[in-house]
PDB file of N, CA and C in Angstrom:
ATOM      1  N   UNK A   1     -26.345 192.393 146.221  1.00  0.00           N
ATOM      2  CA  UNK A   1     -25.043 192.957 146.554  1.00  0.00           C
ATOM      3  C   UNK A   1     -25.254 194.219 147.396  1.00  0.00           C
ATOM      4  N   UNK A   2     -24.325 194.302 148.014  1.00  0.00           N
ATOM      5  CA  UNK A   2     -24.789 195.906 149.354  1.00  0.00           C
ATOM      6  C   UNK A   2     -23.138 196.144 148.846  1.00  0.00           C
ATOM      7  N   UNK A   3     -23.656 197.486 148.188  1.00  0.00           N
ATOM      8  CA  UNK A   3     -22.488 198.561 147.735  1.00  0.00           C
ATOM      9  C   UNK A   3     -21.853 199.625 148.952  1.00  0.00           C
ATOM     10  N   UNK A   4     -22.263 199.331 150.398  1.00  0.00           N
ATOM     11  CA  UNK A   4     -21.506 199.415 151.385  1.00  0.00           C
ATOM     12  C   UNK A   4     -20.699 198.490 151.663  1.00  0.00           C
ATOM     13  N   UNK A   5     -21.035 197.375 151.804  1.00  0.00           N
ATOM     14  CA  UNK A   5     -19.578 196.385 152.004  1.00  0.00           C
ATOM     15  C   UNK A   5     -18.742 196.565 150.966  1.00  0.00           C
ATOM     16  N   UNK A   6     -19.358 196.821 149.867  1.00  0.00           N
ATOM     17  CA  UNK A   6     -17.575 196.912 148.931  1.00  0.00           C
ATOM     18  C   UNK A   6     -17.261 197.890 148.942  1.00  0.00           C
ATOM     19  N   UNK A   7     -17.674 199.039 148.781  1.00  0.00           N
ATOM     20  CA  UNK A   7     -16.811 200.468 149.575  1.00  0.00           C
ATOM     21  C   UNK A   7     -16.242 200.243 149.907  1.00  0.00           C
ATOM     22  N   UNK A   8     -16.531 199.671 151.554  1.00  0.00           N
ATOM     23  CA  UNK A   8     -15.686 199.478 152.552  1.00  0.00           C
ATOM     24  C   UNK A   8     -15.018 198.710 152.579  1.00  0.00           C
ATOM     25  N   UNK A   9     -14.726 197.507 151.569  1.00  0.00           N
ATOM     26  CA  UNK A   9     -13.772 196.636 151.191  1.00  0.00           C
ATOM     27  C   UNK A   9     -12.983 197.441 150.544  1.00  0.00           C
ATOM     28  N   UNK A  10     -12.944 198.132 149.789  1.00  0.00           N
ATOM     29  CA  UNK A  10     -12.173 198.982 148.646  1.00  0.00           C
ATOM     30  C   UNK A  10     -11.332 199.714 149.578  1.00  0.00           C
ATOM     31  N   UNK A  11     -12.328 200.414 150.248  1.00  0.00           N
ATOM     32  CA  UNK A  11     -11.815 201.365 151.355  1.00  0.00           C
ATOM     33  C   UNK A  11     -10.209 201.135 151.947  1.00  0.00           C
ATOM     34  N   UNK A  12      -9.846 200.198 152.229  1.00  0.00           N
ATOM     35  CA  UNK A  12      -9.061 199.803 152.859  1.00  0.00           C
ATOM     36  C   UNK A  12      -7.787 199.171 152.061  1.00  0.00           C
ATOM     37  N   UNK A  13      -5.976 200.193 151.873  1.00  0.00           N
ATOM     38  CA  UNK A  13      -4.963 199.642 151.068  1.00  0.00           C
ATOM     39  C   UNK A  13      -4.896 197.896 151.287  1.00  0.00           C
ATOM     40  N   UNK A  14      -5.008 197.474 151.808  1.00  0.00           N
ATOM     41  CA  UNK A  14      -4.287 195.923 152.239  1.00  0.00           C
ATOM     42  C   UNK A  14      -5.450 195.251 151.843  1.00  0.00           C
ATOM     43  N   UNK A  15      -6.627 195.653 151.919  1.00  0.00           N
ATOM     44  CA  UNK A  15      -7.162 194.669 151.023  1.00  0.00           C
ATOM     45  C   UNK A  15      -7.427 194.922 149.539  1.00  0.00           C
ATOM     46  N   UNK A  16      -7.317 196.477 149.134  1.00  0.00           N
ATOM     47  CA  UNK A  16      -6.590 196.445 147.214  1.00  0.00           C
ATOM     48  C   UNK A  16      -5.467 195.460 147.228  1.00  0.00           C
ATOM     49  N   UNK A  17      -4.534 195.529 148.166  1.00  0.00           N
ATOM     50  CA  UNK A  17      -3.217 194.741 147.558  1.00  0.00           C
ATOM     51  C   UNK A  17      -3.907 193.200 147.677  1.00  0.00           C
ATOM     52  N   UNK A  18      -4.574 192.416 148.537  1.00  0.00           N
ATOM     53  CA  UNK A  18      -4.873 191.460 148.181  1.00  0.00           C
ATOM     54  C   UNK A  18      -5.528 191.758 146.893  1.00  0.00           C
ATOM     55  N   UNK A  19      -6.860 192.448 146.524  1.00  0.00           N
ATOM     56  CA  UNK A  19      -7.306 192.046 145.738  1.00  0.00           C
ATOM     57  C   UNK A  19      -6.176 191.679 144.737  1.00  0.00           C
ATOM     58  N   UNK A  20      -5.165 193.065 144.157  1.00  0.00           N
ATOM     59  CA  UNK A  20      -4.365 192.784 143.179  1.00  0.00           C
ATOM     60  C   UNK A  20      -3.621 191.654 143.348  1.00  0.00           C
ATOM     61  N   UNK A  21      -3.137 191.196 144.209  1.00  0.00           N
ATOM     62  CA  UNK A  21      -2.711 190.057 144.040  1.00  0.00           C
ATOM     63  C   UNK A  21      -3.638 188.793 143.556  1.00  0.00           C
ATOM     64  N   UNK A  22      -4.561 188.604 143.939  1.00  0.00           N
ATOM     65  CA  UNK A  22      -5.467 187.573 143.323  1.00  0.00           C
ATOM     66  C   UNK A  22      -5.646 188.130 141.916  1.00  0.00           C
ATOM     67  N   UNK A  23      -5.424 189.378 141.205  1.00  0.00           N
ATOM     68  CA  UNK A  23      -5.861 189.675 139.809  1.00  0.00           C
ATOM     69  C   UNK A  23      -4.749 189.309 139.438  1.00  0.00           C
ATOM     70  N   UNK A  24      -3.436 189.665 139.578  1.00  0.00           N
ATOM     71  CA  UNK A  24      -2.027 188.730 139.391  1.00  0.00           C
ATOM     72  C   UNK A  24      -1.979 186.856 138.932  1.00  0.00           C
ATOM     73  N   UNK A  25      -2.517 186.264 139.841  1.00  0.00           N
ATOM     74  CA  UNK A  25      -2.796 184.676 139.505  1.00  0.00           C
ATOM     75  C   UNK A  25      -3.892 184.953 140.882  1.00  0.00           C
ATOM     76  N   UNK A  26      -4.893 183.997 140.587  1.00  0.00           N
ATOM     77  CA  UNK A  26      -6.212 183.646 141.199  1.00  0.00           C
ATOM     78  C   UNK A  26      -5.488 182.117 142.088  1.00  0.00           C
ATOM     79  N   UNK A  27      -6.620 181.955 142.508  1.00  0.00           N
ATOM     80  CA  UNK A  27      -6.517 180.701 143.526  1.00  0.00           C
ATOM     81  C   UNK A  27      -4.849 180.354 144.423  1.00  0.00           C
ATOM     82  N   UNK A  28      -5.056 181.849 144.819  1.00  0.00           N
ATOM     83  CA  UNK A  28      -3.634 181.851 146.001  1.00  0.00           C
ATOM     84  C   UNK A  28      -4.545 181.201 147.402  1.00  0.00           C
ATOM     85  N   UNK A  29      -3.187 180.587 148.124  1.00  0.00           N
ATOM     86  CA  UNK A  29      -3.792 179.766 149.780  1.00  0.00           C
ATOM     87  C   UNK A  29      -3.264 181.274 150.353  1.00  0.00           C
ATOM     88  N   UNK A  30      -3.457 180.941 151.671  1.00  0.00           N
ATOM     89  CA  UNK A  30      -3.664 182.484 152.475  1.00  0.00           C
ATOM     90  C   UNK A  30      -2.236 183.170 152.864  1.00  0.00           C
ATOM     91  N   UNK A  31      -0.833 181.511 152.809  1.00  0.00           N
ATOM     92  CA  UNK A  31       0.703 182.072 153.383  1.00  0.00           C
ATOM     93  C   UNK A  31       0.845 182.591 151.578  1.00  0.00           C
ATOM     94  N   UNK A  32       0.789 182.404 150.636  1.00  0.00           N
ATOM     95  CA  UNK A  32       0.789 183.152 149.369  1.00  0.00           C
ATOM     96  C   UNK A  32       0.376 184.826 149.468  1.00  0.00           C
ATOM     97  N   UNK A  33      -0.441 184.771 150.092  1.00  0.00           N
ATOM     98  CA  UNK A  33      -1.139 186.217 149.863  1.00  0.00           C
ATOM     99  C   UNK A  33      -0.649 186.860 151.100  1.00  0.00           C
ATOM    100  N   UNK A  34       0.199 186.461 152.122  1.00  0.00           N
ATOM    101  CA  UNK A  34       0.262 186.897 153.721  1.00  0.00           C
ATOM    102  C   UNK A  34       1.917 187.167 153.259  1.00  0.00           C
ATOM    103  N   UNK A  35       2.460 187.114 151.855  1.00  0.00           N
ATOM    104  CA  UNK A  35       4.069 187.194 151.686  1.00  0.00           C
ATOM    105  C   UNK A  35       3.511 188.857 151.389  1.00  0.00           C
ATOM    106  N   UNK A  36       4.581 188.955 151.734  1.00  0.00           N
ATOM    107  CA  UNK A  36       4.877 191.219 151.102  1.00  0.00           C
ATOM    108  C   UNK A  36       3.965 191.436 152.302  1.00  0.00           C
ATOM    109  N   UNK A  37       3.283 191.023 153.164  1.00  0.00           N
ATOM    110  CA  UNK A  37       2.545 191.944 154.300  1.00  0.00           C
ATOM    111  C   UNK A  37       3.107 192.041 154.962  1.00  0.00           C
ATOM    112  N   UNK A  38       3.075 193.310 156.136  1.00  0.00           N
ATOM    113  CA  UNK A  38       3.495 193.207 157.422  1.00  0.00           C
ATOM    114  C   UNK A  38       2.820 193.456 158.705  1.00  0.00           C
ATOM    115  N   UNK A  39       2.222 191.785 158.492  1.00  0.00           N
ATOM    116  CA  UNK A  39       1.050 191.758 159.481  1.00  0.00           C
ATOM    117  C   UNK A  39       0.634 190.411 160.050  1.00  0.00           C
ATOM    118  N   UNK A  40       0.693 189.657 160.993  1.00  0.00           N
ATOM    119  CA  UNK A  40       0.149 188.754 161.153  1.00  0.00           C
ATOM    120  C   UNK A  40      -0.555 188.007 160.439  1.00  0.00           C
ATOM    121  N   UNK A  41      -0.866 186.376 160.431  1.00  0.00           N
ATOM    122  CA  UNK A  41      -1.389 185.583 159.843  1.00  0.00           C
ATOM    123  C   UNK A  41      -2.862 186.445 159.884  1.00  0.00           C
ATOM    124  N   UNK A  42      -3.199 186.290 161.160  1.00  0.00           N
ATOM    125  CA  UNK A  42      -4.703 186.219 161.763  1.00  0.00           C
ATOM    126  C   UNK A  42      -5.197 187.675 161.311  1.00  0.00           C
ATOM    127  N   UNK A  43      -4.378 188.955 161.286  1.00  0.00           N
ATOM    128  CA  UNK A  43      -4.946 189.881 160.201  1.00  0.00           C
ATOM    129  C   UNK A  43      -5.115 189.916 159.218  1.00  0.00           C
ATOM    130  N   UNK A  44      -4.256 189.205 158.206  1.00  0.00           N
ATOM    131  CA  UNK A  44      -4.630 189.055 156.844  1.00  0.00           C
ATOM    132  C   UNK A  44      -5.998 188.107 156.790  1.00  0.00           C
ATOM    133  N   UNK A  45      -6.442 187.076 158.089  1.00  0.00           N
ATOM    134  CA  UNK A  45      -7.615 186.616 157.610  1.00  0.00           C
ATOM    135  C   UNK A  45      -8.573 187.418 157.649  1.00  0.00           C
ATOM    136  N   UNK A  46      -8.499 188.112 158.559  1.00  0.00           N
ATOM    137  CA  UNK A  46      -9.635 189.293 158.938  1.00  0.00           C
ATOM    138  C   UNK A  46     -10.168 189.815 157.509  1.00  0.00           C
ATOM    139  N   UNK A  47      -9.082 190.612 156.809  1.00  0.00           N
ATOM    140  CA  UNK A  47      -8.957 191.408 155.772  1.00  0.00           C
ATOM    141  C   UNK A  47      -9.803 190.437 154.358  1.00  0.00           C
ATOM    142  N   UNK A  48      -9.487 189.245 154.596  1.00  0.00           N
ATOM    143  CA  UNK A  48      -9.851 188.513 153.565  1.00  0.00           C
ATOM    144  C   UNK A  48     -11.397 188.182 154.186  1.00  0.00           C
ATOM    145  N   UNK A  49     -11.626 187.800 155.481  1.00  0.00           N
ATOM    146  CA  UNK A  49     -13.159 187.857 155.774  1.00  0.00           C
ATOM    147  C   UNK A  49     -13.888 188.958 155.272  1.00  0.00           C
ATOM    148  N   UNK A  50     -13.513 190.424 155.177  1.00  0.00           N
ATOM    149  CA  UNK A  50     -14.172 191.393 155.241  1.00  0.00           C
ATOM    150  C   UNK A  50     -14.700 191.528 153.329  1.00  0.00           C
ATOM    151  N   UNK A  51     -13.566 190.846 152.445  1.00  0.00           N
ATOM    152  CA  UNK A  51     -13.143 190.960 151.179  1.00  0.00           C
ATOM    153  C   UNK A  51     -14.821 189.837 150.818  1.00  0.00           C
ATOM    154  N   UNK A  52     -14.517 188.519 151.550  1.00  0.00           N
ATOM    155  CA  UNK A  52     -15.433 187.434 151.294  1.00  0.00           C
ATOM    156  C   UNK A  52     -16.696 188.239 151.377  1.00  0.00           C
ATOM    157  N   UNK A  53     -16.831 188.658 152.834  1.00  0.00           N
ATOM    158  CA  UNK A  53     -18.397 189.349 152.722  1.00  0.00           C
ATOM    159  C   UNK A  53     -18.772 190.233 151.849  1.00  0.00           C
ATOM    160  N   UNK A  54     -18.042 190.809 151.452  1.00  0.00           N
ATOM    161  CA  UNK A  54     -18.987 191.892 150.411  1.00  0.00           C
ATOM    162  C   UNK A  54     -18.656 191.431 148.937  1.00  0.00           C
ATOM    163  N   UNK A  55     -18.472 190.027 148.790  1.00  0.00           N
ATOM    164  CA  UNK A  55     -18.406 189.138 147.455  1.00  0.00           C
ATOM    165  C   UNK A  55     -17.360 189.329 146.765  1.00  0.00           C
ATOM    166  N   UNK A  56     -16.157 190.021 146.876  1.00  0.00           N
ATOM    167  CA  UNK A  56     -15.312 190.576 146.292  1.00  0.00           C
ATOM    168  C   UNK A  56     -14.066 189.233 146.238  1.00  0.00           C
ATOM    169  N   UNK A  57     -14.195 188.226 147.212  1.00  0.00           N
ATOM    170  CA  UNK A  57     -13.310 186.974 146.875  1.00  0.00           C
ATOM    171  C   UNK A  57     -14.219 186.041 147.512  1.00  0.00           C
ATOM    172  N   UNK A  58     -13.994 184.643 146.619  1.00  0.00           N
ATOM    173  CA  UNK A  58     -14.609 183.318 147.033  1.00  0.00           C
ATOM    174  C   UNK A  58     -13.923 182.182 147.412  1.00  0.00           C
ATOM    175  N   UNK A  59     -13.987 181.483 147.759  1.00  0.00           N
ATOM    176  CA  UNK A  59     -12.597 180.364 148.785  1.00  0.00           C
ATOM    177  C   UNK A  59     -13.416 179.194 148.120  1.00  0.00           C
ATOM    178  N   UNK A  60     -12.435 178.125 148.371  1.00  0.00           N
ATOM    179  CA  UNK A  60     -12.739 176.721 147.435  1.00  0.00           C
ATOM    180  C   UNK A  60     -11.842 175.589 148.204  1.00  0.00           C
ATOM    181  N   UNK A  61     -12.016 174.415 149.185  1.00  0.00           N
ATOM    182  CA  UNK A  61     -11.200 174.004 149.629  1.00  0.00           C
ATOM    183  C   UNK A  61     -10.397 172.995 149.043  1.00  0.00           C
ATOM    184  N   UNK A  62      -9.238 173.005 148.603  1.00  0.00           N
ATOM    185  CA  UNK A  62      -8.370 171.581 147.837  1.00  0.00           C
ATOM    186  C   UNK A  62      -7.569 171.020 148.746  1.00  0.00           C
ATOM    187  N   UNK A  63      -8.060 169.701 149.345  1.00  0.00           N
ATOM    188  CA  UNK A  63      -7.298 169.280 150.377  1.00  0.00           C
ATOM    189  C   UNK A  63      -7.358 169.748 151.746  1.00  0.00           C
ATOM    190  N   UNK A  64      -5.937 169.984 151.984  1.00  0.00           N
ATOM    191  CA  UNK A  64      -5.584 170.864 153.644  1.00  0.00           C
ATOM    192  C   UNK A  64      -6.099 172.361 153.115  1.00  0.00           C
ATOM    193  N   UNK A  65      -5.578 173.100 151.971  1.00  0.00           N
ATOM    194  CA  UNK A  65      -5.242 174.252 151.601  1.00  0.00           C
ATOM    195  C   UNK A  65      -6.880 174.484 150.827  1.00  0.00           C
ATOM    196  N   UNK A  66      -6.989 175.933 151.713  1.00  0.00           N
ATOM    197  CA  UNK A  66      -7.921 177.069 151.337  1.00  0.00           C
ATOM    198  C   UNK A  66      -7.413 177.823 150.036  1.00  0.00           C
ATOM    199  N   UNK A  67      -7.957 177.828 148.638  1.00  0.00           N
ATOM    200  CA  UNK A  67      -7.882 178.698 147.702  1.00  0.00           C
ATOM    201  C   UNK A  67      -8.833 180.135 147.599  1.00  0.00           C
ATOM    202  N   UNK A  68      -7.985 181.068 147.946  1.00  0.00           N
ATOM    203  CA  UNK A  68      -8.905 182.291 147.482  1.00  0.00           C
ATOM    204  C   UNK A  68      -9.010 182.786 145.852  1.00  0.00           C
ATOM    205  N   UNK A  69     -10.328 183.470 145.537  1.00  0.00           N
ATOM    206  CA  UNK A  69      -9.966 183.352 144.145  1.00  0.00           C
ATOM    207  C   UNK A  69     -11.436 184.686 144.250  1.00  0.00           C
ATOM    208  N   UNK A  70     -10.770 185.504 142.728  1.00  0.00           N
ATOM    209  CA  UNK A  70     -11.143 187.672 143.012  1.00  0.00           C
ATOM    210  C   UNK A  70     -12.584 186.602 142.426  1.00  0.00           C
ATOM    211  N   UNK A  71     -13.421 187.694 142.610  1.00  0.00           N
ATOM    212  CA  UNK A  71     -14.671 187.687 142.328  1.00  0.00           C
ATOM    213  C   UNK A  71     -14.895 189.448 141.885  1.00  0.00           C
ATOM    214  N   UNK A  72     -14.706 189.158 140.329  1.00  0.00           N
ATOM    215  CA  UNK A  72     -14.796 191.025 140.084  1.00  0.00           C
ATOM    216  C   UNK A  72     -16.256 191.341 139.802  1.00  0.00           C
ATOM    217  N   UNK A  73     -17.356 190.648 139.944  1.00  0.00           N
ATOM    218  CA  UNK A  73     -18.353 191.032 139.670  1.00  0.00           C
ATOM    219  C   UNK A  73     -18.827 192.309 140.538  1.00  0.00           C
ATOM    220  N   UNK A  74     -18.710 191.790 141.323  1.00  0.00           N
ATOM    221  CA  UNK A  74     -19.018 193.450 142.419  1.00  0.00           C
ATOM    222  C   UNK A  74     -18.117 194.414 142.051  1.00  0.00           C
ATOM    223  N   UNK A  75     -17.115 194.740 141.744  1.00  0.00           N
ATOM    224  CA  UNK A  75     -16.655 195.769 141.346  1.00  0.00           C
ATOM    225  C   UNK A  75     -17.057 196.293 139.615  1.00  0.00           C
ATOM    226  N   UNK A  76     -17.776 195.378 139.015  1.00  0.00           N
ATOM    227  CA  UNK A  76     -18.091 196.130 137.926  1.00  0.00           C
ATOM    228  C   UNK A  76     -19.524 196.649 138.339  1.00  0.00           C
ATOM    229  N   UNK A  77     -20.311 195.769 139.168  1.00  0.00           N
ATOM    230  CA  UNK A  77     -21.744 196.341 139.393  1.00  0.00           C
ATOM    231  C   UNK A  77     -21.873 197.853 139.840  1.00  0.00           C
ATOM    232  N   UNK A  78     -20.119 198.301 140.737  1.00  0.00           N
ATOM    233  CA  UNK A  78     -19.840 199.664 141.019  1.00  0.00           C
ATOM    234  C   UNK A  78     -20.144 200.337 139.946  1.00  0.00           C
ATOM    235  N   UNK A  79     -19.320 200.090 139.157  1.00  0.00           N
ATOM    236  CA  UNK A  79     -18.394 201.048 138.073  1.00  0.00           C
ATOM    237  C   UNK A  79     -19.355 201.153 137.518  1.00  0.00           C
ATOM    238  N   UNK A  80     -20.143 200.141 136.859  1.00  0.00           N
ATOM    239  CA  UNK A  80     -22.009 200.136 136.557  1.00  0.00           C
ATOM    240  C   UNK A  80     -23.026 201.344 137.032  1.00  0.00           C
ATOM    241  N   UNK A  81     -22.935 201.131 138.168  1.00  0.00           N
ATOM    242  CA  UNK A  81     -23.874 201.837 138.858  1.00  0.00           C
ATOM    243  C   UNK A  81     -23.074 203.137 139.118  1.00  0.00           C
ATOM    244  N   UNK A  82     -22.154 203.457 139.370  1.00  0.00           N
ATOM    245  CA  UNK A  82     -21.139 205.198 139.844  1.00  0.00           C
ATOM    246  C   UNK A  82     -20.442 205.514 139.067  1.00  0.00           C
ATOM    247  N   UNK A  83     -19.960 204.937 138.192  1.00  0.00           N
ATOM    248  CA  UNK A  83     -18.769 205.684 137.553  1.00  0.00           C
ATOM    249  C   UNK A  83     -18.741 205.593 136.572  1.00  0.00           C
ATOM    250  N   UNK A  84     -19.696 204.994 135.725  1.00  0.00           N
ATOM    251  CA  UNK A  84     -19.797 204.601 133.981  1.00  0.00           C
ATOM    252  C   UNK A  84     -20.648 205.977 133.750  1.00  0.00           C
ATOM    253  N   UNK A  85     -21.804 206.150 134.590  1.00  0.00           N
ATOM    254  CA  UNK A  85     -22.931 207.396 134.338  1.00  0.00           C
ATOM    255  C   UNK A  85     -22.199 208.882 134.824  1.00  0.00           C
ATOM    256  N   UNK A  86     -21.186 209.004 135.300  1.00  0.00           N
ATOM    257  CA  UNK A  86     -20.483 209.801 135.322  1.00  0.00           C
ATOM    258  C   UNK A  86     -19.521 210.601 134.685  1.00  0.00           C
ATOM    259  N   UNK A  87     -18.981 209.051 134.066  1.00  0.00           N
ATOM    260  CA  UNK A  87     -17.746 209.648 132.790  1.00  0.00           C
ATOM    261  C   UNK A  87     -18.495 209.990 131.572  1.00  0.00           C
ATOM    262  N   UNK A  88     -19.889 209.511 130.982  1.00  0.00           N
ATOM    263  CA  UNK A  88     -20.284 208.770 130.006  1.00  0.00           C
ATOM    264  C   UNK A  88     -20.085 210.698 129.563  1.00  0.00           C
ATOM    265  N   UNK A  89     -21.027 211.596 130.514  1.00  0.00           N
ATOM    266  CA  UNK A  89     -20.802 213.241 129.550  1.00  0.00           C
ATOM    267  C   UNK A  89     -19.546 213.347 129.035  1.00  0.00           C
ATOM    268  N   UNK A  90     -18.500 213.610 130.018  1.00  0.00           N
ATOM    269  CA  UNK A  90     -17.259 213.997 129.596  1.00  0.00           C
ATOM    270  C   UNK A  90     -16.498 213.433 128.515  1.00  0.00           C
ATOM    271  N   UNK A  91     -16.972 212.378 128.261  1.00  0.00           N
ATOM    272  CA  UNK A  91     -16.165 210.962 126.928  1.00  0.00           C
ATOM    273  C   UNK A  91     -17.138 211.437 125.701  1.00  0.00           C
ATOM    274  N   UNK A  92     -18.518 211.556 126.001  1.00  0.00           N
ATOM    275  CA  UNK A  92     -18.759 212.311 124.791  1.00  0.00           C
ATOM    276  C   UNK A  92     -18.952 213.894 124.556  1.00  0.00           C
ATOM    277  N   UNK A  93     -18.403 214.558 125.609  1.00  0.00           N
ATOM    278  CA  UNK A  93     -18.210 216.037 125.106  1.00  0.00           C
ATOM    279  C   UNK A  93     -16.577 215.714 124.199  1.00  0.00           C
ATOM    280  N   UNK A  94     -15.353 214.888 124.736  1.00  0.00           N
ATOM    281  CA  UNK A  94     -14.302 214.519 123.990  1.00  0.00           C
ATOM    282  C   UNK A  94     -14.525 214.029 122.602  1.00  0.00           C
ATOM    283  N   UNK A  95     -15.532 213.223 122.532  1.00  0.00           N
ATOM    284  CA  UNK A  95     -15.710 212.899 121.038  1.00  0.00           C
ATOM    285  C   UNK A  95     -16.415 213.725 120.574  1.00  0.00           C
ATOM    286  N   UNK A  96     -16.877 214.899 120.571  1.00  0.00           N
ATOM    287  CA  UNK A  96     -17.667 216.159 119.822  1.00  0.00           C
ATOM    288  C   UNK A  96     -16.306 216.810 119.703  1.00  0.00           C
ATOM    289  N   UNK A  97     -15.067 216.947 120.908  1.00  0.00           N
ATOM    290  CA  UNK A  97     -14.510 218.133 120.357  1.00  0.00           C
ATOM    291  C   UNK A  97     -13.241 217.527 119.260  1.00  0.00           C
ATOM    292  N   UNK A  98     -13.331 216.266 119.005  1.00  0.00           N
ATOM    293  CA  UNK A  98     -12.715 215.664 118.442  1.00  0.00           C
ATOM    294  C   UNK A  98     -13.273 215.407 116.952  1.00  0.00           C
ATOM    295  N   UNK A  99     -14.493 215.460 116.597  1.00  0.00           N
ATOM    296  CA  UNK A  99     -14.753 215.195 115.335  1.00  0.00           C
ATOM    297  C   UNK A  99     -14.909 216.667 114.989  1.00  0.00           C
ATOM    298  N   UNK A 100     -15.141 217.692 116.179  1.00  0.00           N
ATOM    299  CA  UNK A 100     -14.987 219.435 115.391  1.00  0.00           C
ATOM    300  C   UNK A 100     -13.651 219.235 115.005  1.00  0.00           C
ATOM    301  N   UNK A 101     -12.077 219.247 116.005  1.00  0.00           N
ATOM    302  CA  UNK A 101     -11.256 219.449 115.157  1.00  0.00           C
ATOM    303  C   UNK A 101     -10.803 218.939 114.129  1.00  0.00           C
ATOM    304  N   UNK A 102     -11.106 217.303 114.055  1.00  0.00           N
ATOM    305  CA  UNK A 102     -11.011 216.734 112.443  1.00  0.00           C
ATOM    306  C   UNK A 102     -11.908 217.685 111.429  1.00  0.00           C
ATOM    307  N   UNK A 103     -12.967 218.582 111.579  1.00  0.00           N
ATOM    308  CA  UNK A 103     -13.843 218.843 110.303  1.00  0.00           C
ATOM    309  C   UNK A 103     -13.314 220.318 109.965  1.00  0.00           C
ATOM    310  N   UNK A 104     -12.118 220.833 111.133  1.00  0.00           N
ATOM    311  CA  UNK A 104     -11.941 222.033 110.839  1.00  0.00           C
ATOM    312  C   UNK A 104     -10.593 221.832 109.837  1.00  0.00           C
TER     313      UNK A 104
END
């Protein structure tokens, strides 16, 4: 996984709102996910190419119709790697000052 492409997937509002929309119901076709935008077909594919490359959605073909569908593994490998070792002091300086004021 290259934690620059998903940055830079993250990076960008319109492709959070796809993602959230695929966390909403999974295996949306692309005029599903291209409703509430205001943007061309051919940009929302872009947005979803950029999403595919850095693993963050995977496509599956049924028929005529392309299913996109979230792939959250890369976003926990983030949170894994940046932001779990970050919070982890502050969550347990909270649970120290929390079992002082229960003992007082």
């Amino acid at each position: 996984m290259d934690d620059d492409l998903v940055f830079k997937a993250l990076a960008d509002p319109t492709r959070r709102f796809l993602l959230d929309r695929l966390f909403e119901r999974d295996g949306r076709t692309l005029t599903e996910l291209e409703t509430g935008l205001e943007m061309t077909r051919f940009g929302v594919m872009k947005h979803l190419k950029v999403l595919e490359e850095a693993g963050l959605i995977t496509t599956c073909r049924s028929g005529r119709e392309k299913l996109h569908f979230l792939n959250p593994v890369p976003i926990r490998l983030i949170h894994d790697r940046w932001i779990s070792k970050y919070a982890e002091r502050q969550i347990s300086a909270l649970v120290d000052l929390k079992r002082e004021l229960e003992n007082s």
